[in-house]
C-alpha atoms as a PDB file:
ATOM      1  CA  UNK A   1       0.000   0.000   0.000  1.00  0.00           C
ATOM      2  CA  UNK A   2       1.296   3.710  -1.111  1.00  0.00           C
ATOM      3  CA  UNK A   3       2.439   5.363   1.853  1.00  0.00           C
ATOM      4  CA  UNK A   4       0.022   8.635   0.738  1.00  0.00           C
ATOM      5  CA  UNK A   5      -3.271   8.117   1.255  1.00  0.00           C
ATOM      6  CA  UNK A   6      -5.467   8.211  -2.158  1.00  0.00           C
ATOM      7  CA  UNK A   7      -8.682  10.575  -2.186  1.00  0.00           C
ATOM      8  CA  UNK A   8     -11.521   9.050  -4.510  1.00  0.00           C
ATOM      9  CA  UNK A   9     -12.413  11.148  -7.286  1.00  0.00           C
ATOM     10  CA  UNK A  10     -15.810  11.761  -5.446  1.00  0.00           C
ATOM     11  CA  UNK A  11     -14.658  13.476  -2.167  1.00  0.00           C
ATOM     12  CA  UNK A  12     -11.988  16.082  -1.437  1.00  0.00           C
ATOM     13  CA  UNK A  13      -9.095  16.656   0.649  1.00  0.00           C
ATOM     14  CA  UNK A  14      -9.814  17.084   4.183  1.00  0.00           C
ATOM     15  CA  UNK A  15      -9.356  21.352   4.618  1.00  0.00           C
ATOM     16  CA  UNK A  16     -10.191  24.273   6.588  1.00  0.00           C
ATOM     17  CA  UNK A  17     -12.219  27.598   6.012  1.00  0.00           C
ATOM     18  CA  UNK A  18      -9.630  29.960   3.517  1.00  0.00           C
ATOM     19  CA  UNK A  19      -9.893  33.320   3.191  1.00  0.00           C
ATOM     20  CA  UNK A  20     -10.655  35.088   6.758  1.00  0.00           C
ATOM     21  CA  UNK A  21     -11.457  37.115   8.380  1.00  0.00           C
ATOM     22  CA  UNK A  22     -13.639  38.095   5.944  1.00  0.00           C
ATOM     23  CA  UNK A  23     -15.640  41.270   5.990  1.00  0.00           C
ATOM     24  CA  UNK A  24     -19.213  41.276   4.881  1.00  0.00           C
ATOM     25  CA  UNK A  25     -19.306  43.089   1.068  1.00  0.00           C
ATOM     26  CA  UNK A  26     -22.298  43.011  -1.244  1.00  0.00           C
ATOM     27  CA  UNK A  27     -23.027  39.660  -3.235  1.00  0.00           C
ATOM     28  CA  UNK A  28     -25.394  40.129  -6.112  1.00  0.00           C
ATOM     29  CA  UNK A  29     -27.519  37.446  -7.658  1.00  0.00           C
ATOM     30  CA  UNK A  30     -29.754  38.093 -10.968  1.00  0.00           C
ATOM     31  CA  UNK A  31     -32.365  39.535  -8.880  1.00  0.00           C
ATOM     32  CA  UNK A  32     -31.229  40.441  -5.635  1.00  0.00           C
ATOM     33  CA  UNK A  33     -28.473  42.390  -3.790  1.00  0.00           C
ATOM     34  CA  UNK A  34     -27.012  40.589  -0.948  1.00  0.00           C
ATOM     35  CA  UNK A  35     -25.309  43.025   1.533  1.00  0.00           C
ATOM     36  CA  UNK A  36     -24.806  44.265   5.046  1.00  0.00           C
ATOM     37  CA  UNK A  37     -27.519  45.689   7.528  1.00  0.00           C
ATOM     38  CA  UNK A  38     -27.649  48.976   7.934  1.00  0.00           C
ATOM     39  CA  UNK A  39     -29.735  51.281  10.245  1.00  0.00           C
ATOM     40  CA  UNK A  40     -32.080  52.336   7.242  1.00  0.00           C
ATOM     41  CA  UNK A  41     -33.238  48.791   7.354  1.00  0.00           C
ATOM     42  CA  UNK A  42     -35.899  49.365  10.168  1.00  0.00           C
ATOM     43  CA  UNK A  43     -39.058  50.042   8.738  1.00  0.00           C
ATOM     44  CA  UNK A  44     -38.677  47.375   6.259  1.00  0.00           C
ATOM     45  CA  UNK A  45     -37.735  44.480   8.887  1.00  0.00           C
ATOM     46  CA  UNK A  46     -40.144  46.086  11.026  1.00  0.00           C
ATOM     47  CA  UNK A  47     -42.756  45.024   8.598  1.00  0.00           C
ATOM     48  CA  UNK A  48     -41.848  41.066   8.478  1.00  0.00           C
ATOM     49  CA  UNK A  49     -40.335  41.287  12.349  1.00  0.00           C
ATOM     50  CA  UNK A  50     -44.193  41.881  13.745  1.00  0.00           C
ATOM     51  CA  UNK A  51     -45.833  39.326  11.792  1.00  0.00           C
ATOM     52  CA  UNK A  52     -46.918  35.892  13.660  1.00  0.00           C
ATOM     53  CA  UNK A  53     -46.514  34.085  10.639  1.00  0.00           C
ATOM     54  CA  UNK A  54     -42.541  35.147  10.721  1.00  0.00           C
ATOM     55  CA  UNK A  55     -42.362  34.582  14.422  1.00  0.00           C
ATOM     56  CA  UNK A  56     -44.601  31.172  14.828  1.00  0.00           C
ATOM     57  CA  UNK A  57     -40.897  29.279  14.644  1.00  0.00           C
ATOM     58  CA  UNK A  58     -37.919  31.750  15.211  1.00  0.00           C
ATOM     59  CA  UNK A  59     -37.024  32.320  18.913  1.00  0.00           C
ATOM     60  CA  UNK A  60     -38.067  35.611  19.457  1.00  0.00           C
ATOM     61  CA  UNK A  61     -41.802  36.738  19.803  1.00  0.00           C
ATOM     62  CA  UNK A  62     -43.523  39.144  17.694  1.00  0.00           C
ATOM     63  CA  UNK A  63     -41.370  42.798  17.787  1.00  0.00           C
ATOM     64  CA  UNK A  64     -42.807  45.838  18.420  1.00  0.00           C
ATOM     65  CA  UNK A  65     -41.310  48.661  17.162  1.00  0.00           C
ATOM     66  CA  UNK A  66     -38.828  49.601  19.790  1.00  0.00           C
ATOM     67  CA  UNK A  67     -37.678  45.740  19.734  1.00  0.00           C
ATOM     68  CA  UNK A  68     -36.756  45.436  15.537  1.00  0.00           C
ATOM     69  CA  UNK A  69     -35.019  48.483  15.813  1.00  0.00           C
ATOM     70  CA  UNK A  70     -32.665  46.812  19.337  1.00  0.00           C
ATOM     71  CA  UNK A  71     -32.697  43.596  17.229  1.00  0.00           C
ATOM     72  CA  UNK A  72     -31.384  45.419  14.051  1.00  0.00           C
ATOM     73  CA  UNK A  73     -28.628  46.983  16.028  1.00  0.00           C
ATOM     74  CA  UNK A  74     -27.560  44.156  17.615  1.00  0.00           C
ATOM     75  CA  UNK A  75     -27.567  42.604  14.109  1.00  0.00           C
ATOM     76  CA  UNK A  76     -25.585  45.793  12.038  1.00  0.00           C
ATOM     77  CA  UNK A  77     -22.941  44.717  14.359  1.00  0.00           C
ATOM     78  CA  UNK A  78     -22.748  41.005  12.974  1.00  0.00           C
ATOM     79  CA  UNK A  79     -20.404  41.743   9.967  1.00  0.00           C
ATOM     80  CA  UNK A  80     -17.199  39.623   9.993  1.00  0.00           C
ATOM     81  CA  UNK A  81     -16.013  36.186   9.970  1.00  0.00           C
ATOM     82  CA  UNK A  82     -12.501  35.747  11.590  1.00  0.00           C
ATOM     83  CA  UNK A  83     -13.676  33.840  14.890  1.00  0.00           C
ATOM     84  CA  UNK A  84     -15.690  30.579  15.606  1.00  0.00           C
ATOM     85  CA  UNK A  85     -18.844  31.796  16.533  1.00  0.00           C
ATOM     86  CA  UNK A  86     -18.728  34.732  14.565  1.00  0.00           C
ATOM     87  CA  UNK A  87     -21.743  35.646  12.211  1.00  0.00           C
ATOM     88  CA  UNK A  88     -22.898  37.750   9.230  1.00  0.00           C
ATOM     89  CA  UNK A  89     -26.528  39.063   8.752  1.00  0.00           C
ATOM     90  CA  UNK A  90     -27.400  39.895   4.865  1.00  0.00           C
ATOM     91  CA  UNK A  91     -30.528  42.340   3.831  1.00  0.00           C
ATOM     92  CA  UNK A  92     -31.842  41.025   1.133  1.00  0.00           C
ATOM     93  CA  UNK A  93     -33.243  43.788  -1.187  1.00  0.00           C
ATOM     94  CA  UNK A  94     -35.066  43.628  -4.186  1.00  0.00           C
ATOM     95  CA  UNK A  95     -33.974  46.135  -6.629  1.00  0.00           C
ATOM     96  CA  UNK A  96     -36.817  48.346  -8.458  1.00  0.00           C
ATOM     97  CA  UNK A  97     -36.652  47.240 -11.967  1.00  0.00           C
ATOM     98  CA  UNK A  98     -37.365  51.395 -13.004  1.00  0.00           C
ATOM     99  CA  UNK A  99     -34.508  52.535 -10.926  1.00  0.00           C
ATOM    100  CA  UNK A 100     -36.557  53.625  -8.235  1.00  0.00           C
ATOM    101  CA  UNK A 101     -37.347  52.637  -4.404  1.00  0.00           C
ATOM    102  CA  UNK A 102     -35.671  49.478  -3.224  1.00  0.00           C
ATOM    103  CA  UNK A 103     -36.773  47.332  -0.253  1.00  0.00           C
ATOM    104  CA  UNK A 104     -35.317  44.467   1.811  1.00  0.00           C
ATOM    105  CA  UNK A 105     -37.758  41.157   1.824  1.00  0.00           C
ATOM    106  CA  UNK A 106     -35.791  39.191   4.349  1.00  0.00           C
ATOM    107  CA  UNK A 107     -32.653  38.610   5.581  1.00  0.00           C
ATOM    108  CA  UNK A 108     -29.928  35.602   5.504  1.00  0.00           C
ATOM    109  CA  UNK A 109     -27.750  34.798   8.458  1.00  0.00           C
ATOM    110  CA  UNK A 110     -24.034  33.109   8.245  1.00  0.00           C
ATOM    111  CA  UNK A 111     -21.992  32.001  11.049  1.00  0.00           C
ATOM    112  CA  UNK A 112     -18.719  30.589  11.693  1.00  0.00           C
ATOM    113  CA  UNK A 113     -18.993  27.690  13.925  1.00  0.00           C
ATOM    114  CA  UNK A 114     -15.776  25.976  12.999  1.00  0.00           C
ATOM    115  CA  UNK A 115     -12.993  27.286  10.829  1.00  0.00           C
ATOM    116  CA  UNK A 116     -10.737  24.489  11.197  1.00  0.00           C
ATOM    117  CA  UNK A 117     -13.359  21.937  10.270  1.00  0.00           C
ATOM    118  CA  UNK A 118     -14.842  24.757   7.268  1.00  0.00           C
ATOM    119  CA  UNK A 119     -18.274  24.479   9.013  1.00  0.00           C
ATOM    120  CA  UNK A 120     -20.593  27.212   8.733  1.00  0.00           C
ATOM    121  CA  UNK A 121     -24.457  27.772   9.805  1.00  0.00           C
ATOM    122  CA  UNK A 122     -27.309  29.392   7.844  1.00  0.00           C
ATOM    123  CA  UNK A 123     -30.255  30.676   8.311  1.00  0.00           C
ATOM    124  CA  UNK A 124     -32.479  33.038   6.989  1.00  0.00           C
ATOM    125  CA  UNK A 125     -36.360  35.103   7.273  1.00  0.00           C
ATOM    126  CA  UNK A 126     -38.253  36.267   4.540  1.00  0.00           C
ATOM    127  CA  UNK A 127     -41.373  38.570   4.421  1.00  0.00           C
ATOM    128  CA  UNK A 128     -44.289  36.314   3.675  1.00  0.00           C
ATOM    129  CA  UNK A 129     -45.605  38.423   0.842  1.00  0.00           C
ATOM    130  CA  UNK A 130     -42.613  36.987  -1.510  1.00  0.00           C
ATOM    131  CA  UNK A 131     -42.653  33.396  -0.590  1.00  0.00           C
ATOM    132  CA  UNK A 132     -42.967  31.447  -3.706  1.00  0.00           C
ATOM    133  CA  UNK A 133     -41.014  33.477  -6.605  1.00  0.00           C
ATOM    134  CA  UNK A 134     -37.803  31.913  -5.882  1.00  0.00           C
ATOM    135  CA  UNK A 135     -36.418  34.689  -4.159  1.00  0.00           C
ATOM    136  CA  UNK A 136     -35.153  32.654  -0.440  1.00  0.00           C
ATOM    137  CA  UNK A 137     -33.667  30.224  -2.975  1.00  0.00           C
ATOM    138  CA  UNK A 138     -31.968  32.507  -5.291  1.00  0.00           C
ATOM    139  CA  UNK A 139     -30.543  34.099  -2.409  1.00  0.00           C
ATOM    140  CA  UNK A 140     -29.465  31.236  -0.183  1.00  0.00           C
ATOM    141  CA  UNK A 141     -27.640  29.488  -3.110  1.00  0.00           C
ATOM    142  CA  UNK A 142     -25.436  32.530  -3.539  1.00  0.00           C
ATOM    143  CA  UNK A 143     -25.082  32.261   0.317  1.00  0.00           C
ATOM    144  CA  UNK A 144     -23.491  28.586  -0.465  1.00  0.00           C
ATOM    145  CA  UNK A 145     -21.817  29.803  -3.093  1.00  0.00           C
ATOM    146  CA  UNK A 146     -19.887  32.329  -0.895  1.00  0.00           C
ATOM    147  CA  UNK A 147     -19.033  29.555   1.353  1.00  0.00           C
ATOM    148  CA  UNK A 148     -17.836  26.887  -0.729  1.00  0.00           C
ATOM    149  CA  UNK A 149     -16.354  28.863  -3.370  1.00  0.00           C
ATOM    150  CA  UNK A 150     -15.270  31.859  -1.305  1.00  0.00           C
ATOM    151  CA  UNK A 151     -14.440  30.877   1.904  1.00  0.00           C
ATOM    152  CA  UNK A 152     -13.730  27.014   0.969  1.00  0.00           C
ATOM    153  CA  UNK A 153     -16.137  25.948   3.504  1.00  0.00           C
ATOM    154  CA  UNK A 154     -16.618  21.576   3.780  1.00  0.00           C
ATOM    155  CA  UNK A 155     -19.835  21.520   5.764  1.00  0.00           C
ATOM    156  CA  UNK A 156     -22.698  24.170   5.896  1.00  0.00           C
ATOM    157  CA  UNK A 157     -26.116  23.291   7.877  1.00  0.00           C
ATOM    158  CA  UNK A 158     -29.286  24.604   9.032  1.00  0.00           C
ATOM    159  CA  UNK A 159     -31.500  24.029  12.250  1.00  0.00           C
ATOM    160  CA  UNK A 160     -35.211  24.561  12.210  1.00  0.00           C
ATOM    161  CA  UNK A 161     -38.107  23.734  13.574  1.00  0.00           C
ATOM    162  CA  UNK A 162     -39.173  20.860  12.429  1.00  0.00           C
ATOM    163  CA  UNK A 163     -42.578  22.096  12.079  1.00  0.00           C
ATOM    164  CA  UNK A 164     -41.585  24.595   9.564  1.00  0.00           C
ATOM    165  CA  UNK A 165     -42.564  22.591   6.293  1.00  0.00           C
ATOM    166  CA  UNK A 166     -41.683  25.989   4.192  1.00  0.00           C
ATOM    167  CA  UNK A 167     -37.848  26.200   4.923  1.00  0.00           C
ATOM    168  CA  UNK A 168     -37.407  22.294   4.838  1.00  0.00           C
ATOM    169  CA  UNK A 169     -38.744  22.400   1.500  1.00  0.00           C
ATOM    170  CA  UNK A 170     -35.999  25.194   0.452  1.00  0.00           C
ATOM    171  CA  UNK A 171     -33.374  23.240   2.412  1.00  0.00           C
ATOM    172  CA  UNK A 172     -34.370  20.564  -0.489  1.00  0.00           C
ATOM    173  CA  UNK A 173     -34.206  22.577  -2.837  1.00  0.00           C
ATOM    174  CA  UNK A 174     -30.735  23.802  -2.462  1.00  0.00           C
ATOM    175  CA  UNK A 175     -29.714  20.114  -2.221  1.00  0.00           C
ATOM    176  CA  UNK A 176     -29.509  19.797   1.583  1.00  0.00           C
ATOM    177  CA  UNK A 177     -30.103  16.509   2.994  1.00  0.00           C
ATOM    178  CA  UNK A 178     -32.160  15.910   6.403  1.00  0.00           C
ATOM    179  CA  UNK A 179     -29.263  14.599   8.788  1.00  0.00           C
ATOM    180  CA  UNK A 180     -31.261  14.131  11.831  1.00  0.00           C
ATOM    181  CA  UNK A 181     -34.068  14.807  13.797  1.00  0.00           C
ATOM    182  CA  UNK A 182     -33.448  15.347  17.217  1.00  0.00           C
ATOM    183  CA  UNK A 183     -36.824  14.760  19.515  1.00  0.00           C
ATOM    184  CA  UNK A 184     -37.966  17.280  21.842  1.00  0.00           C
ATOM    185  CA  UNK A 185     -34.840  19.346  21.970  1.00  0.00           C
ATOM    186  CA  UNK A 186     -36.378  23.050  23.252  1.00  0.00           C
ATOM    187  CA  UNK A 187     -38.947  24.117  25.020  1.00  0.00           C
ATOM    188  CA  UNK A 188     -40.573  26.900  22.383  1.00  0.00           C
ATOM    189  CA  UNK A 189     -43.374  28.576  23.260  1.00  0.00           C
ATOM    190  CA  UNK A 190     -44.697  26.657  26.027  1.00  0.00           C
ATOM    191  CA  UNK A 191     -43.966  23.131  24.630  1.00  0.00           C
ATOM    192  CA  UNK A 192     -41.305  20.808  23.343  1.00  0.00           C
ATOM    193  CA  UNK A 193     -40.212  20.860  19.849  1.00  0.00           C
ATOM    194  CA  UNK A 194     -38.114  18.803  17.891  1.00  0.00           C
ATOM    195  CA  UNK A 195     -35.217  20.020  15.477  1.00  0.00           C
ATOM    196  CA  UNK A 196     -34.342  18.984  12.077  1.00  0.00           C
ATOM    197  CA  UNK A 197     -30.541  19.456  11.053  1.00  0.00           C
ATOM    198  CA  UNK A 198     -30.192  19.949   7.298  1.00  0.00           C
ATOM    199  CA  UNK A 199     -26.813  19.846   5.325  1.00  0.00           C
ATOM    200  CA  UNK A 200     -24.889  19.694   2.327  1.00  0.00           C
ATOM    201  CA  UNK A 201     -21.274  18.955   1.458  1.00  0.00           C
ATOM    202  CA  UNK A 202     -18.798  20.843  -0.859  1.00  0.00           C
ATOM    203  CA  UNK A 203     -18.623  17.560  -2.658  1.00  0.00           C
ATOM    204  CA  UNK A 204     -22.391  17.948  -3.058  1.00  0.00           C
ATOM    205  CA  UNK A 205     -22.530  21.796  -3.380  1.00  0.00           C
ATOM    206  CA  UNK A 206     -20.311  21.017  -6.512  1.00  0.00           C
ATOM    207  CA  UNK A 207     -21.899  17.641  -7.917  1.00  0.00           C
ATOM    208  CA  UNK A 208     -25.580  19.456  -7.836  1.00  0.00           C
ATOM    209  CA  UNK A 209     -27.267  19.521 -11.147  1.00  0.00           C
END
């Protein structure tokens, strides 16, 4: 046997995260413009942030005014990856096709949770009023796309509820498998939940039709 170990054709070499820190900069898809928070943000989070239908499987309640504009702050602040735990919060805005008002429809979270292993989280809200024009896909895949081809990430997952039948379907669609389902693992809202752990591999990310 060769004294250096062969890697099938399939899988790739065992590597961290490359390219950090990295600073949050805008990422544009063909519709949408990916890019950091910023405190002009309020009024449109505001409007998905108070809904129930948002809330019904995030951890936080319903946000009053006062409380989207704290948990915007909080998340302007999230713009680098250099650390584990470290995390970056993208506005998603949809451009005006006449060059005119913009507004952001929801918002896609990143965060570091190993950089050694290239292991990353995601997750992401959108304003119900879009759901079902492709828009959470279109910009989630550039999300992957940032990690695996930007930041040569191995392993990026997702945690939801596993209630939440909407954003398990668009874990499918971006090619994320269901890796487990882990019984009664919060108490939310009053009552235990369980958790579904979606993922997908760079080996995947790249073999995807």
């Amino acid at each position: 046997m060769s004294d250096e170990a062969t890697i099938p054709a399939d899988t790739v070499a065992p590597h961290g995260a490359e390219n950090l820190p990295y600073k949050a900069q805008e990422l544009r898809t063909e519709r949408l413009l990916l890019r950091p928070l910023n405190s002009g943000d309020l009024e449109n989070a505001h409007e998905y942030e108070r809904l129930k239908d948002v809330a019904r499987y995030l951890f936080w309640e319903v946000h009053d005014h006062d409380e989207s504009a704290e948990h915007l702050r909080k998340r302007i602040a999230m713009n680098r990856l250099a650390h584990d735990g470290d995390g970056i919060v993208y506005a998603v805005e949809l451009p005006d096709p006449e060059g005119g008002h913009t507004r952001v429809i929801g918002h896609v979270s990143l965060f570091l949770k190993s950089a050694n292993w290239g292991k990353f989280e995601m997750g992401w809200v959108f304003h119900p009023a879009v759901h079902g024009r492709g828009y959470a896909t279109e910009a989630t895949t550039r999300i992957l796309e940032l990690c695996f081809d930007g930041l040569r990430g191995h392993r990026v997952f997702a945690q939801l509820d596993a209630r939440n039948e909407t954003s398990a379907r668009l874990c499918e669609k971006l090619g994320m498998r269901q890796e487990a389902l882990l019984r009664q693992t919060e108490i939310f809202r009053g009552e235990w939940s369980d958790t579904a752990v979606y993922a997908i591999l760079e080996d995947e990310f790249r073999s995807r039709p």
